[in-house]
C-alpha atoms as a PDB file:
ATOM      1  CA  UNK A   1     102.659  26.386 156.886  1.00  0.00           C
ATOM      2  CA  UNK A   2     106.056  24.766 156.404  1.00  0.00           C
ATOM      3  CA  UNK A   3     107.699  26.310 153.037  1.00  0.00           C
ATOM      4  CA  UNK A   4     109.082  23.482 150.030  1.00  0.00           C
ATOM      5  CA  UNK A   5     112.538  24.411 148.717  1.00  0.00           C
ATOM      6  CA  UNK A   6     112.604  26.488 145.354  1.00  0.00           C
ATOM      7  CA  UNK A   7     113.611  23.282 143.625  1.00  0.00           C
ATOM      8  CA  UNK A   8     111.234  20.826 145.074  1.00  0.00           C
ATOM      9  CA  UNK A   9     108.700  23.395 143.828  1.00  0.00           C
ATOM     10  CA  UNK A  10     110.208  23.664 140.153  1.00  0.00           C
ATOM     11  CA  UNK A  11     110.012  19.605 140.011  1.00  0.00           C
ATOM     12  CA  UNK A  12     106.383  19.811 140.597  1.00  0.00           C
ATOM     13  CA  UNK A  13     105.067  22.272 138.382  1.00  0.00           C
ATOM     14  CA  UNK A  14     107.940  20.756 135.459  1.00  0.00           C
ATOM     15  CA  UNK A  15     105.675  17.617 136.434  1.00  0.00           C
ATOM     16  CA  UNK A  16     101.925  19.392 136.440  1.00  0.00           C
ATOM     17  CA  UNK A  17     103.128  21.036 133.373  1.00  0.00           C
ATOM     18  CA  UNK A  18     103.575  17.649 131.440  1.00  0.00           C
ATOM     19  CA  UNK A  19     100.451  16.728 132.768  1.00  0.00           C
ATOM     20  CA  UNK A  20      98.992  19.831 131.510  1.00  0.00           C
ATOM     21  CA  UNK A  21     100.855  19.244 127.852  1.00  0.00           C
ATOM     22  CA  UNK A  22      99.048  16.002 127.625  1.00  0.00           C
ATOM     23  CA  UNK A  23      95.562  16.913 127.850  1.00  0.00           C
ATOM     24  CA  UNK A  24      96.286  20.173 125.831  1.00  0.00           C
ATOM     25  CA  UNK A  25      96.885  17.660 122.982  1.00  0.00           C
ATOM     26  CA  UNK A  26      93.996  15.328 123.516  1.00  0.00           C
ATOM     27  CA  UNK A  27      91.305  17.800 124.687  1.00  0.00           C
ATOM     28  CA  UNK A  28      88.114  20.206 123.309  1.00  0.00           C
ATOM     29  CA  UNK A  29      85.492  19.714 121.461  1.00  0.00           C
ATOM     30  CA  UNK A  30      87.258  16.952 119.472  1.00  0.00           C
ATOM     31  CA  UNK A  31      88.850  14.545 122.038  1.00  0.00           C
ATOM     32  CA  UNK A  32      91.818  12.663 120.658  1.00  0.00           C
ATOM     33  CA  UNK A  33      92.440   9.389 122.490  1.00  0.00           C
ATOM     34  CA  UNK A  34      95.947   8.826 123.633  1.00  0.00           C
ATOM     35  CA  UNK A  35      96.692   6.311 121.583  1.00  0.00           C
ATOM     36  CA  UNK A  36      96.122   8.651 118.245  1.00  0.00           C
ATOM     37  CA  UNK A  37      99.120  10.950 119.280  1.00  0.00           C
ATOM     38  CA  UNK A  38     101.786   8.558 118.069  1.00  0.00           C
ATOM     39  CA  UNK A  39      99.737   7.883 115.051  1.00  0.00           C
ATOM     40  CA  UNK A  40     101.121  10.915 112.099  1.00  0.00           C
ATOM     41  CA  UNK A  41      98.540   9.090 109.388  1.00  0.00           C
ATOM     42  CA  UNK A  42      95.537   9.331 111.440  1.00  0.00           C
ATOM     43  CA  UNK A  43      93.134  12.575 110.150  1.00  0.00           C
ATOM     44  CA  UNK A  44      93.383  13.683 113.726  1.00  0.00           C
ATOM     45  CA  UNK A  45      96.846  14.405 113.755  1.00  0.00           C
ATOM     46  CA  UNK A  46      96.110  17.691 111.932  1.00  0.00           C
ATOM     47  CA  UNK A  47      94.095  18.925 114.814  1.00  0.00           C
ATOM     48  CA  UNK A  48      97.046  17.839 116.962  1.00  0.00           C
ATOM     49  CA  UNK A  49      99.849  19.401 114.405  1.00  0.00           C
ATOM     50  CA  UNK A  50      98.057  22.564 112.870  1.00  0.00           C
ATOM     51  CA  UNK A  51      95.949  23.333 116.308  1.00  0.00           C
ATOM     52  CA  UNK A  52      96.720  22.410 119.654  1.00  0.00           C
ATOM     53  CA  UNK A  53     100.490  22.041 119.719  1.00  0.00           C
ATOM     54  CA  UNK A  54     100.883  26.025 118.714  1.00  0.00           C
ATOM     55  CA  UNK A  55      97.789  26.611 120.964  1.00  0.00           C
ATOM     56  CA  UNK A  56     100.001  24.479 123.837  1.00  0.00           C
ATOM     57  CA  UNK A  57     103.301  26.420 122.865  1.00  0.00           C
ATOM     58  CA  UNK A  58     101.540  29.541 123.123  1.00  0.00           C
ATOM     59  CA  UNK A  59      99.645  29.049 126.284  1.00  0.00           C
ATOM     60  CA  UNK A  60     103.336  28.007 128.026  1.00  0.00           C
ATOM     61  CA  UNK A  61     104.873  31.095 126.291  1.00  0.00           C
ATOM     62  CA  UNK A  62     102.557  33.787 127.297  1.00  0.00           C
ATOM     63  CA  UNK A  63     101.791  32.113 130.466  1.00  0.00           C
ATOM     64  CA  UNK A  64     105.951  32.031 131.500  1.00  0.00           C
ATOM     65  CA  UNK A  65     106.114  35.983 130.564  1.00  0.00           C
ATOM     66  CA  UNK A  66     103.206  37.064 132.663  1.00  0.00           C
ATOM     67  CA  UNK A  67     103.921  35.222 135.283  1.00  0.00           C
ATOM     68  CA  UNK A  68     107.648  36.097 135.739  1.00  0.00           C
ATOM     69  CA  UNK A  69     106.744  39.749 134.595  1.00  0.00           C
ATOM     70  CA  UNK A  70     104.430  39.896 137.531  1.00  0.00           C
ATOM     71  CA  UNK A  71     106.778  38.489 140.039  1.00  0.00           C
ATOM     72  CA  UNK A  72     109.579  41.236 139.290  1.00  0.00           C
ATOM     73  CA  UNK A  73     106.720  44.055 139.193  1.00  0.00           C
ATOM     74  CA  UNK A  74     106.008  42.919 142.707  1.00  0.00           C
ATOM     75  CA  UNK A  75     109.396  42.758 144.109  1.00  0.00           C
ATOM     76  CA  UNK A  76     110.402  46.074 142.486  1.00  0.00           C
ATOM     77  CA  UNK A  77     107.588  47.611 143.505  1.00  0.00           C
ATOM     78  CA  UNK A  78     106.936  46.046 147.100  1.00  0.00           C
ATOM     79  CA  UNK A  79     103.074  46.100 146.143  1.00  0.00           C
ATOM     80  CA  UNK A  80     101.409  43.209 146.400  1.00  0.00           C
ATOM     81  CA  UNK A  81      98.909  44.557 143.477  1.00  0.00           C
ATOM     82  CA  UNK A  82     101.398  45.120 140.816  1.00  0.00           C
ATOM     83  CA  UNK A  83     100.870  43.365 137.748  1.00  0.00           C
ATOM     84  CA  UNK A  84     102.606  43.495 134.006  1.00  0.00           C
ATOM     85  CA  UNK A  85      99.311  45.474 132.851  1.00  0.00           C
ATOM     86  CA  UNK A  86     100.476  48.424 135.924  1.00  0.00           C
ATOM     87  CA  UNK A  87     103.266  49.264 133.352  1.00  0.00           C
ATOM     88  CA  UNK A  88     101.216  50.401 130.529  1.00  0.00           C
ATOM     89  CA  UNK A  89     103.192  48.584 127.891  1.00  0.00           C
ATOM     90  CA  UNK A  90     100.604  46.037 127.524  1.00  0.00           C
ATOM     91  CA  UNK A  91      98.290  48.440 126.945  1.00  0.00           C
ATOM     92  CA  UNK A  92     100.425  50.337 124.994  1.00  0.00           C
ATOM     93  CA  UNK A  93     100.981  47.193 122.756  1.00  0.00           C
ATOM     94  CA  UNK A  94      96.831  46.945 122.759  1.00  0.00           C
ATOM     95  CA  UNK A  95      96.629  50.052 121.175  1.00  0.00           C
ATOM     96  CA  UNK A  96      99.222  48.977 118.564  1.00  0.00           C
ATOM     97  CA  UNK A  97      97.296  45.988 117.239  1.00  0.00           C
ATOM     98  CA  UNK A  98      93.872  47.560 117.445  1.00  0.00           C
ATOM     99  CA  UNK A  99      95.392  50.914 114.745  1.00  0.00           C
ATOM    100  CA  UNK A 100      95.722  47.301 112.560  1.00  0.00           C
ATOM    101  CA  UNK A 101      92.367  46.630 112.811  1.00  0.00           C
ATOM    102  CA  UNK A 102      90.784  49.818 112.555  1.00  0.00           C
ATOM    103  CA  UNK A 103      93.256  50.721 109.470  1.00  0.00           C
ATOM    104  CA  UNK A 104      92.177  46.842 108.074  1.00  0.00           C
ATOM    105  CA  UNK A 105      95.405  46.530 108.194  1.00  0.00           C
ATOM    106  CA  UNK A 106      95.999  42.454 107.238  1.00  0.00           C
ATOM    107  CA  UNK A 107      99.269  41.625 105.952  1.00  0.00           C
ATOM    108  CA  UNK A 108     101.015  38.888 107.359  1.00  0.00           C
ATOM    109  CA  UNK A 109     102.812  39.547 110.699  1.00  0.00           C
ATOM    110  CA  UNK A 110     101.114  43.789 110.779  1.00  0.00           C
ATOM    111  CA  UNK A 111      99.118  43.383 113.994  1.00  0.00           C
ATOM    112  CA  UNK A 112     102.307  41.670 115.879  1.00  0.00           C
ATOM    113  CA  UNK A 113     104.681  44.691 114.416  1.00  0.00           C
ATOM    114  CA  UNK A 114     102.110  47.110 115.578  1.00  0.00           C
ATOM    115  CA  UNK A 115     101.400  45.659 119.058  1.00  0.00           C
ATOM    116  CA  UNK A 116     105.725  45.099 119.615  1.00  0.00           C
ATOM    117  CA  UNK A 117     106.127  48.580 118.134  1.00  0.00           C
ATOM    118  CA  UNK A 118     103.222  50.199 120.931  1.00  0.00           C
ATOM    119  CA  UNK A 119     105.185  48.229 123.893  1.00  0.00           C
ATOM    120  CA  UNK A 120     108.436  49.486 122.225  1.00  0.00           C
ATOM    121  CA  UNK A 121     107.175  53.084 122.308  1.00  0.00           C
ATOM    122  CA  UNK A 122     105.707  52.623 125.702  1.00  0.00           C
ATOM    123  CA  UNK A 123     108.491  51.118 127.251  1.00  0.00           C
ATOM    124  CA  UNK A 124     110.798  54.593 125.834  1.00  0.00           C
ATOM    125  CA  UNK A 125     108.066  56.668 127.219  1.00  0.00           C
ATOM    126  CA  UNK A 126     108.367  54.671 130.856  1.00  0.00           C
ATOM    127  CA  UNK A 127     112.086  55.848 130.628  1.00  0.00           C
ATOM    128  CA  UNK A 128     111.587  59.196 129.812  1.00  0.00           C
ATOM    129  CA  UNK A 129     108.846  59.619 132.245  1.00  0.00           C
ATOM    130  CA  UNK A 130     111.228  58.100 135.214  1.00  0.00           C
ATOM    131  CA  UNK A 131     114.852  58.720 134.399  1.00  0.00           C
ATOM    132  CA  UNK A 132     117.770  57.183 135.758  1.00  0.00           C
ATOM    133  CA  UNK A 133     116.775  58.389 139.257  1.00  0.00           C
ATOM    134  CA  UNK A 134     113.162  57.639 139.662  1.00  0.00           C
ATOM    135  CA  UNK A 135     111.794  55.797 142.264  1.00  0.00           C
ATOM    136  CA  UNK A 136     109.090  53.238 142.518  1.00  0.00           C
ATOM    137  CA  UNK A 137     106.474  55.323 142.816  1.00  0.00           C
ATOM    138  CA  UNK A 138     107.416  57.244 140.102  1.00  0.00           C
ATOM    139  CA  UNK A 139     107.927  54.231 137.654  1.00  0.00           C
ATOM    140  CA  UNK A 140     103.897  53.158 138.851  1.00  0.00           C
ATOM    141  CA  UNK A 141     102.630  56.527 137.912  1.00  0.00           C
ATOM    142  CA  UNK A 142     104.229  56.356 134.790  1.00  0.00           C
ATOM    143  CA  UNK A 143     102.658  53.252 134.397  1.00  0.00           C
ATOM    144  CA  UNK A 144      99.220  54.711 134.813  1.00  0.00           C
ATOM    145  CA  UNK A 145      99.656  57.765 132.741  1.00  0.00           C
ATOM    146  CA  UNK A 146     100.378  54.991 129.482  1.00  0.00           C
ATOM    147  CA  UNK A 147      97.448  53.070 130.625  1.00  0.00           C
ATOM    148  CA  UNK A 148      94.937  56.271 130.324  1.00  0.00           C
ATOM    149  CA  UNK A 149      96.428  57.061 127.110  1.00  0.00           C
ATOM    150  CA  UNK A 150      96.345  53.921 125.756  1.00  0.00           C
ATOM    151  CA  UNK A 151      92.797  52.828 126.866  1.00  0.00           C
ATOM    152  CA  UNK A 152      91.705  56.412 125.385  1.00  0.00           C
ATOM    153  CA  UNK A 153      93.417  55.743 122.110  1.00  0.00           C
ATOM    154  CA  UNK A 154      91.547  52.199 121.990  1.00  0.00           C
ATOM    155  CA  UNK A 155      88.233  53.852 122.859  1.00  0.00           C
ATOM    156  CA  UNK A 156      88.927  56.649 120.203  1.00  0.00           C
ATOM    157  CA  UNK A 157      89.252  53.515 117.915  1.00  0.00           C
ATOM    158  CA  UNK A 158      85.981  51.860 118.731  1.00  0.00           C
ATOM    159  CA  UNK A 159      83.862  55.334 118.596  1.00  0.00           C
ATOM    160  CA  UNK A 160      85.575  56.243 115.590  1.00  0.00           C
ATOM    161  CA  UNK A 161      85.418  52.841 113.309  1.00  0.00           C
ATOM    162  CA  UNK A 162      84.672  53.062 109.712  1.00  0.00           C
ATOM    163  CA  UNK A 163      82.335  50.339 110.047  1.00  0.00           C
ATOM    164  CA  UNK A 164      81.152  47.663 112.214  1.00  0.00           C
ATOM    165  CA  UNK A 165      83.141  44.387 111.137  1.00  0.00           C
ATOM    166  CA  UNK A 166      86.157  46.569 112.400  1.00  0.00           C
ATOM    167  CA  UNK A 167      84.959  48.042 115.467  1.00  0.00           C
ATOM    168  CA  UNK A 168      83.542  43.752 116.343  1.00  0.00           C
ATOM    169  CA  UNK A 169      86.923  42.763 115.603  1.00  0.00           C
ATOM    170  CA  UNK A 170      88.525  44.825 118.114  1.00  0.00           C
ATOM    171  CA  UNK A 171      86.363  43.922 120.858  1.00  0.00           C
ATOM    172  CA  UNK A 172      87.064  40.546 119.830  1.00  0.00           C
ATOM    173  CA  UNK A 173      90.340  40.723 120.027  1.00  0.00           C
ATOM    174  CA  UNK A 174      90.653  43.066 123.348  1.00  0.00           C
ATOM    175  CA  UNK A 175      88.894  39.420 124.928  1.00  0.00           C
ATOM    176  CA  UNK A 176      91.789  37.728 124.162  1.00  0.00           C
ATOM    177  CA  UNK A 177      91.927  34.407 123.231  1.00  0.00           C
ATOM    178  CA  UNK A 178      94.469  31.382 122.017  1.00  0.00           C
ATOM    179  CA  UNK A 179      92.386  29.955 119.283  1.00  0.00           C
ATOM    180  CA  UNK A 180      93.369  29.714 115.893  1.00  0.00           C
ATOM    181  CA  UNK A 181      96.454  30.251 116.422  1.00  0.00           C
ATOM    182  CA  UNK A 182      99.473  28.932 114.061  1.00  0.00           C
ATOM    183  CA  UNK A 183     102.905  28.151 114.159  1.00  0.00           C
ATOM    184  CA  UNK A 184     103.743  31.829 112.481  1.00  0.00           C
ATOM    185  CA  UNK A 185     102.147  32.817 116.038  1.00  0.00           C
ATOM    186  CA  UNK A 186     104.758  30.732 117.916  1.00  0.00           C
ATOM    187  CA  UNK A 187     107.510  31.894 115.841  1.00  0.00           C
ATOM    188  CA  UNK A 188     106.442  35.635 115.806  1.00  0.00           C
ATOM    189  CA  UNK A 189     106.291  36.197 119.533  1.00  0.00           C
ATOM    190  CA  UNK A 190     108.330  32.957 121.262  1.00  0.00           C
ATOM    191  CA  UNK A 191     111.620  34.761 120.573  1.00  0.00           C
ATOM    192  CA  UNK A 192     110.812  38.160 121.871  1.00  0.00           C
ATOM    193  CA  UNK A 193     108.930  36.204 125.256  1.00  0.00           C
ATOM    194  CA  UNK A 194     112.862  34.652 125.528  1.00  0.00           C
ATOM    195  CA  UNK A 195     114.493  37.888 124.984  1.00  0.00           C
ATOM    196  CA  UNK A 196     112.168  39.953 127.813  1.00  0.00           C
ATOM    197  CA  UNK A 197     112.560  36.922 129.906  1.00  0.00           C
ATOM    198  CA  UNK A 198     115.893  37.101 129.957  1.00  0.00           C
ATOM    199  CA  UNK A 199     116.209  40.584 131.003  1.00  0.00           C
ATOM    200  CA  UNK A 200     113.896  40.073 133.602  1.00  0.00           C
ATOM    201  CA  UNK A 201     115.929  37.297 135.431  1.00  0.00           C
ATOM    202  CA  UNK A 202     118.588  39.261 135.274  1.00  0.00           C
ATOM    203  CA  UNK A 203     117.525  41.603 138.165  1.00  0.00           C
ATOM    204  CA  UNK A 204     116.769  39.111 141.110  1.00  0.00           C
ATOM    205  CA  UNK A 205     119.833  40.347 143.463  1.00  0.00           C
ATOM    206  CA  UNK A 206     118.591  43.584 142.501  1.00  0.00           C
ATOM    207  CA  UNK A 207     115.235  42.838 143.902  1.00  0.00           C
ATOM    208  CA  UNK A 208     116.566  40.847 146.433  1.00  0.00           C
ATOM    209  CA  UNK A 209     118.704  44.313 147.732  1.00  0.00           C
ATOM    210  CA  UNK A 210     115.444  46.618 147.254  1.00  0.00           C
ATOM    211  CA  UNK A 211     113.786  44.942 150.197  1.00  0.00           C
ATOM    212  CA  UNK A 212     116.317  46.922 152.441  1.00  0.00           C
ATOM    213  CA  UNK A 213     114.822  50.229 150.150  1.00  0.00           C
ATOM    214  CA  UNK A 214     116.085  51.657 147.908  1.00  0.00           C
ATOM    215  CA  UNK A 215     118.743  53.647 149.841  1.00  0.00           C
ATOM    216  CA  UNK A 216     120.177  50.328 151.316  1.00  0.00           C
ATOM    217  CA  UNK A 217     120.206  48.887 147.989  1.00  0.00           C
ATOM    218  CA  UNK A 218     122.115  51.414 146.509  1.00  0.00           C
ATOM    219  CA  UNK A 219     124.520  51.440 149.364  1.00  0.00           C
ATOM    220  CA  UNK A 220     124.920  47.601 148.199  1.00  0.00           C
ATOM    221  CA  UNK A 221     125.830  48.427 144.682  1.00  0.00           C
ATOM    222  CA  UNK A 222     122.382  48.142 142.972  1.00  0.00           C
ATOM    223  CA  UNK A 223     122.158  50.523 139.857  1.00  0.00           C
ATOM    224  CA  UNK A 224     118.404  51.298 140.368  1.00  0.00           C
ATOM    225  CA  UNK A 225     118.749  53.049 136.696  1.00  0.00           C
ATOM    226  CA  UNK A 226     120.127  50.027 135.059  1.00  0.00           C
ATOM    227  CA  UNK A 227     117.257  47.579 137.227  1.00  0.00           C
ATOM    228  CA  UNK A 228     114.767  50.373 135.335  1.00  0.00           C
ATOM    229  CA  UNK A 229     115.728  49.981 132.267  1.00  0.00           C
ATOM    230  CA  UNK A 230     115.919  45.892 132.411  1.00  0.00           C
ATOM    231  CA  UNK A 231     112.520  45.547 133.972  1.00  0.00           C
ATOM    232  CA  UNK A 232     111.127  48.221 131.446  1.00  0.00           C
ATOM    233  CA  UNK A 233     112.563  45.919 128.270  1.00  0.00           C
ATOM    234  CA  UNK A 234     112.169  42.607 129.710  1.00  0.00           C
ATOM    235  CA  UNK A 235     108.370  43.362 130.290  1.00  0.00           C
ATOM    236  CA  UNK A 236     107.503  45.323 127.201  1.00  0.00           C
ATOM    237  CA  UNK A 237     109.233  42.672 125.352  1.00  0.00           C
ATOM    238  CA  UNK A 238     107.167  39.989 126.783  1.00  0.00           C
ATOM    239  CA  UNK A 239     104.193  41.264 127.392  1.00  0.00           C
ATOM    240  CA  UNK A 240     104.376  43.505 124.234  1.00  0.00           C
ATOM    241  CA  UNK A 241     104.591  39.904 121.839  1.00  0.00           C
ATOM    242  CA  UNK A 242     101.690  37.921 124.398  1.00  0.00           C
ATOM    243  CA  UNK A 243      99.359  41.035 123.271  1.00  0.00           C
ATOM    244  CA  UNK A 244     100.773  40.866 119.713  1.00  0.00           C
ATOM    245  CA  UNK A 245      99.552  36.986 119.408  1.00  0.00           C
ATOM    246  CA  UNK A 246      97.025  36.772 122.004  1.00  0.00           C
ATOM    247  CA  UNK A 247      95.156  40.024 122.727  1.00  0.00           C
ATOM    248  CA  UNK A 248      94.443  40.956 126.300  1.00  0.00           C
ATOM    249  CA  UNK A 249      94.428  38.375 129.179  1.00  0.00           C
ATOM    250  CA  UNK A 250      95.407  39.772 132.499  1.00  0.00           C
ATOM    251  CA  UNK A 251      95.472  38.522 135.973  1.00  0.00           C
ATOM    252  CA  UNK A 252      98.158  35.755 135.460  1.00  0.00           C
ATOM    253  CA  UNK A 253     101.233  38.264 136.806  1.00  0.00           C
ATOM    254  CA  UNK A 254      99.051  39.130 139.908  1.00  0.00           C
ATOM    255  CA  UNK A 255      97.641  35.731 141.186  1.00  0.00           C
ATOM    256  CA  UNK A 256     100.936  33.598 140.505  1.00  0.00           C
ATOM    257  CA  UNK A 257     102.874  35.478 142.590  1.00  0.00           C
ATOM    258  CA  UNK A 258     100.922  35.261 145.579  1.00  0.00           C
ATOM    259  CA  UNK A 259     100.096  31.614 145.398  1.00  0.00           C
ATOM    260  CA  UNK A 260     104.205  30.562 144.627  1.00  0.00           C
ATOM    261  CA  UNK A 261     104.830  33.524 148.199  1.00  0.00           C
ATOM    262  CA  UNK A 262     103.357  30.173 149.888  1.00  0.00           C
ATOM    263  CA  UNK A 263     105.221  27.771 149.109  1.00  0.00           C
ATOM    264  CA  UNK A 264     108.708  29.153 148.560  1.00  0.00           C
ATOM    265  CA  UNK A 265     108.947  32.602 150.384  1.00  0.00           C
ATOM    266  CA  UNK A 266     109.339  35.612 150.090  1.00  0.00           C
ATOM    267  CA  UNK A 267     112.504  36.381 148.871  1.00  0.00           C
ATOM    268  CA  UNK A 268     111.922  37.999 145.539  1.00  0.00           C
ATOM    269  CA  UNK A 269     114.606  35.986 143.418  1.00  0.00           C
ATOM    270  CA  UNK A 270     113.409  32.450 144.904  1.00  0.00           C
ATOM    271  CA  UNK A 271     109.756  33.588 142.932  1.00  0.00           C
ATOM    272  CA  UNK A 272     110.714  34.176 139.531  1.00  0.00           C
ATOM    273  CA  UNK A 273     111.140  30.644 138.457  1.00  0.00           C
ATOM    274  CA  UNK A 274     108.359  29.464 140.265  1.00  0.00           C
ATOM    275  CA  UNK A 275     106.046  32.211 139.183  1.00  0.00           C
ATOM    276  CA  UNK A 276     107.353  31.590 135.368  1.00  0.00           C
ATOM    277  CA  UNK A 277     106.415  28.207 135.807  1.00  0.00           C
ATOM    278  CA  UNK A 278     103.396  28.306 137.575  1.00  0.00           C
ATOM    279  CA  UNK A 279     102.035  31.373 135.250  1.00  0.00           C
ATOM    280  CA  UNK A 280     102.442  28.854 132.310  1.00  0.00           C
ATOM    281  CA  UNK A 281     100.497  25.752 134.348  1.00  0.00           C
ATOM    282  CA  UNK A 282      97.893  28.556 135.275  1.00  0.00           C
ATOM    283  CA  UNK A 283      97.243  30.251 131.390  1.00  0.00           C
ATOM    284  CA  UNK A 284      97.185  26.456 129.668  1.00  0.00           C
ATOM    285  CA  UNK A 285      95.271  24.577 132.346  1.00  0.00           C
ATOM    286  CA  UNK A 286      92.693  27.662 131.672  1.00  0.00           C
ATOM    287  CA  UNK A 287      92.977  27.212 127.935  1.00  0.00           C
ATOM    288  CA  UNK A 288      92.052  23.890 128.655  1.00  0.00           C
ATOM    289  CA  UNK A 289      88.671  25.168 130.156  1.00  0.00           C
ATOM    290  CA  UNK A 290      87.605  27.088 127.923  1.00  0.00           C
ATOM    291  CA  UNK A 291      87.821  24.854 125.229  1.00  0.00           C
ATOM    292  CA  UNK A 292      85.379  22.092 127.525  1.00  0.00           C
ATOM    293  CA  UNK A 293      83.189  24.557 128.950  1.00  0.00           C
ATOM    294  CA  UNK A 294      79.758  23.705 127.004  1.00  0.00           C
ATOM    295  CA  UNK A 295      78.482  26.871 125.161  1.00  0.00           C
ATOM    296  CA  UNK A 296      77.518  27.764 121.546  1.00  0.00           C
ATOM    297  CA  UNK A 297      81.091  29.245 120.669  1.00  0.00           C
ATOM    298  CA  UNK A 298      84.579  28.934 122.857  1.00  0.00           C
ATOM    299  CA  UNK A 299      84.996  31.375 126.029  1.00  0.00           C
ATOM    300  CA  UNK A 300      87.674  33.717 125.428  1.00  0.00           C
ATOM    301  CA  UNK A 301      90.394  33.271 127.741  1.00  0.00           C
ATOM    302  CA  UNK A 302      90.474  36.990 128.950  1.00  0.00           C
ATOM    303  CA  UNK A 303      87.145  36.460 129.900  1.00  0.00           C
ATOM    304  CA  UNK A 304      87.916  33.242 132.009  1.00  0.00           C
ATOM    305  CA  UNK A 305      90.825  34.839 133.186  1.00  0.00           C
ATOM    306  CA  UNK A 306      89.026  38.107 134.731  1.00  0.00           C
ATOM    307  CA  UNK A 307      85.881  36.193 136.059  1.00  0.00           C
ATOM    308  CA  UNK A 308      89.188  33.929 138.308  1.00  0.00           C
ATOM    309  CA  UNK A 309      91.095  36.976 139.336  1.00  0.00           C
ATOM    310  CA  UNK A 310      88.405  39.985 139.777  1.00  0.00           C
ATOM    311  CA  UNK A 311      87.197  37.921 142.701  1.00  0.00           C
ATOM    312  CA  UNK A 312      91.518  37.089 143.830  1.00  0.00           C
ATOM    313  CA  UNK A 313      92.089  41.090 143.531  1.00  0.00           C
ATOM    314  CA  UNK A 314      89.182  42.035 145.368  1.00  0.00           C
ATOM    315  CA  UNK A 315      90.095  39.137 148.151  1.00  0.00           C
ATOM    316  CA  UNK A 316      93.521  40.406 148.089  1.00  0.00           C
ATOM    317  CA  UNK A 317      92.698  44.451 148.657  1.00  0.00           C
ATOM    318  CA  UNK A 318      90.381  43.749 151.267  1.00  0.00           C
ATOM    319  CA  UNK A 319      92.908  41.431 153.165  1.00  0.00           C
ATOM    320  CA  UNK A 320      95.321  44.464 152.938  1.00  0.00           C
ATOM    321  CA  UNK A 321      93.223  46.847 154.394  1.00  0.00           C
ATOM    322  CA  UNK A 322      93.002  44.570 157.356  1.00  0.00           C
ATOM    323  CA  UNK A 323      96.231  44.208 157.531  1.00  0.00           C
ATOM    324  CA  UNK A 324      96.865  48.049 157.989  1.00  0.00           C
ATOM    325  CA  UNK A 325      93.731  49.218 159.689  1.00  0.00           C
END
């Protein structure tokens, strides 16, 4: 298969992603026509204004961050498996939103503190766990310690709720889903999704020099502390505010990478864009689905988003094996 350049790709998912934009606006269980988008007196511009342009901005947003956050987990890690949720900050975060609902817990803006608070705290005990010499193995099992403790705390939570509206509002929020969802959503988690972003681009020469290992990339001047530390922040900021708006939806960071590996290569810095890109075309042209597929109330996006990649993991693990037997 012949490979597209890095920017041929970018064009065409900055294309599909217009696309995408379009029939965000237009489409569910109210369909808009076209021509009502450029009309601000019609009554169905306040589906357009109050709904589906913060459910749109939010899709992109969340989409972007677990996309890019799984592209730098893979190329830090050199497993094809890695995803942000291998970290245990987005569990971590998890855990911080459902102590909001178990403690009812409802003033404006508590369950986003929380779940950015959890990442934060998750993302200090990654450090502390790994230290400035740590290797990737290390930083993965520190990843799975966080995720056992934070999937106990959340069961602790459910066994322990004081009564049952509580204990149905955290399993409907561990589901994870983009409905409802206001402009105070865009504006609480949009600037910490730039922030971890940020960080994250930062290390592509670093990832780029850890395909020698991580001897030959210190030899070329890589800081594997400092790498750490920026893929630790950039992820628990981003995936930290996605839980904090959006609950959990997984899968996006592990299937992205693989399908933009087609098309541009596999040089770890050439994915990042692509993967941010194509992570935000994959989480809104899903939204999209849910809101069309016919059933007495909306599919939560989690849920659409496990049934596509439970099948990708399992695809992926078994082509691995193969590879190595």
């Amino acid at each position: 298969m012949r490979r597209a350049a890095p920017l041929n790709v970018i064009f065409g998912l900055l294309v599909l992603l217009a696309v995408l934009c379009a029939i965000s606006l237009i489409a569910g269980r109210v369909w808009i026509p076209l021509d009502r988008l450029g009309a601000p007196g019609d009554p169905q511009w306040a589906i357009i204004t109050e709904l589906r342009i913060p459910r749109t901005l939010l899709a992109l947003a969340i989409g972007a961050a677990l996309g890019l956050s799984g592209a730098v987990l893979q190329g830090y890690t050199r497993n094809p498996l890695a995803d942000p949720g291998v970290l245990g900050v987005s569990s971590m975060g998890s855990l911080g939103a459902v102590l909001t609902l178990y403690f009812n817990l409802t003033a404006p803006g508590e369950t986003a503190a929380f779940a950015i608070a959890g990442s934060a705290v998750g993302v200090l005990v990654l450090l502390g766990l790994t230290g400035s010499a740590g290797g990737a193995t290390t930083f993965l099992l520190a990843g799975v310690v966080l995720n056992v403790i934070a999937e106990a705390g959340v069961s602790l939570a459910l066994m322990l709720s004081p009564d049952p509206w509580a204990a149905s509002e955290i399993v409907t929020w561990l589901l994870g889903s983009l409905s409802d969802r206001s402009f105070t959503d865009v504006w609480t988690a949009t600037p910490f999704i730039v922030a971890g972003g940020a960080a994250l681009l930062m290390v592509g020469r670093d990832l780029d020099a850890l395909t020698l290992g991580e001897t030959g990339a210190r030899s070329l001047g890589v800081s594997l502390g400092r790498t750490q530390a920026l893929i630790a922040a950039g992820v628990g900021l981003a995936c930290g505010a996605s839980v904090a708006v959006s609950g959990v939806i997984g899968f996006v960071g592990l299937i992205v990478p693989h399908l933009m590996r087609g098309l541009v290569g596999g040089r770890p810095s050439s994915l990042l864009v692509p993967s941010a890109l194509a992570g935000a075309a994959l989480l809104l042209a899903a939204d999209i689905l849910v809101r069309l597929i016919p059933a007495a109330s909306e599919v939560r996006l989690g849920v659409a988003m496990a049934v596509l990649g439970g099948p990708f993991f399992l695809w992926r693990l078994i082509a691995i094996r193969r590879r190595f037997a």
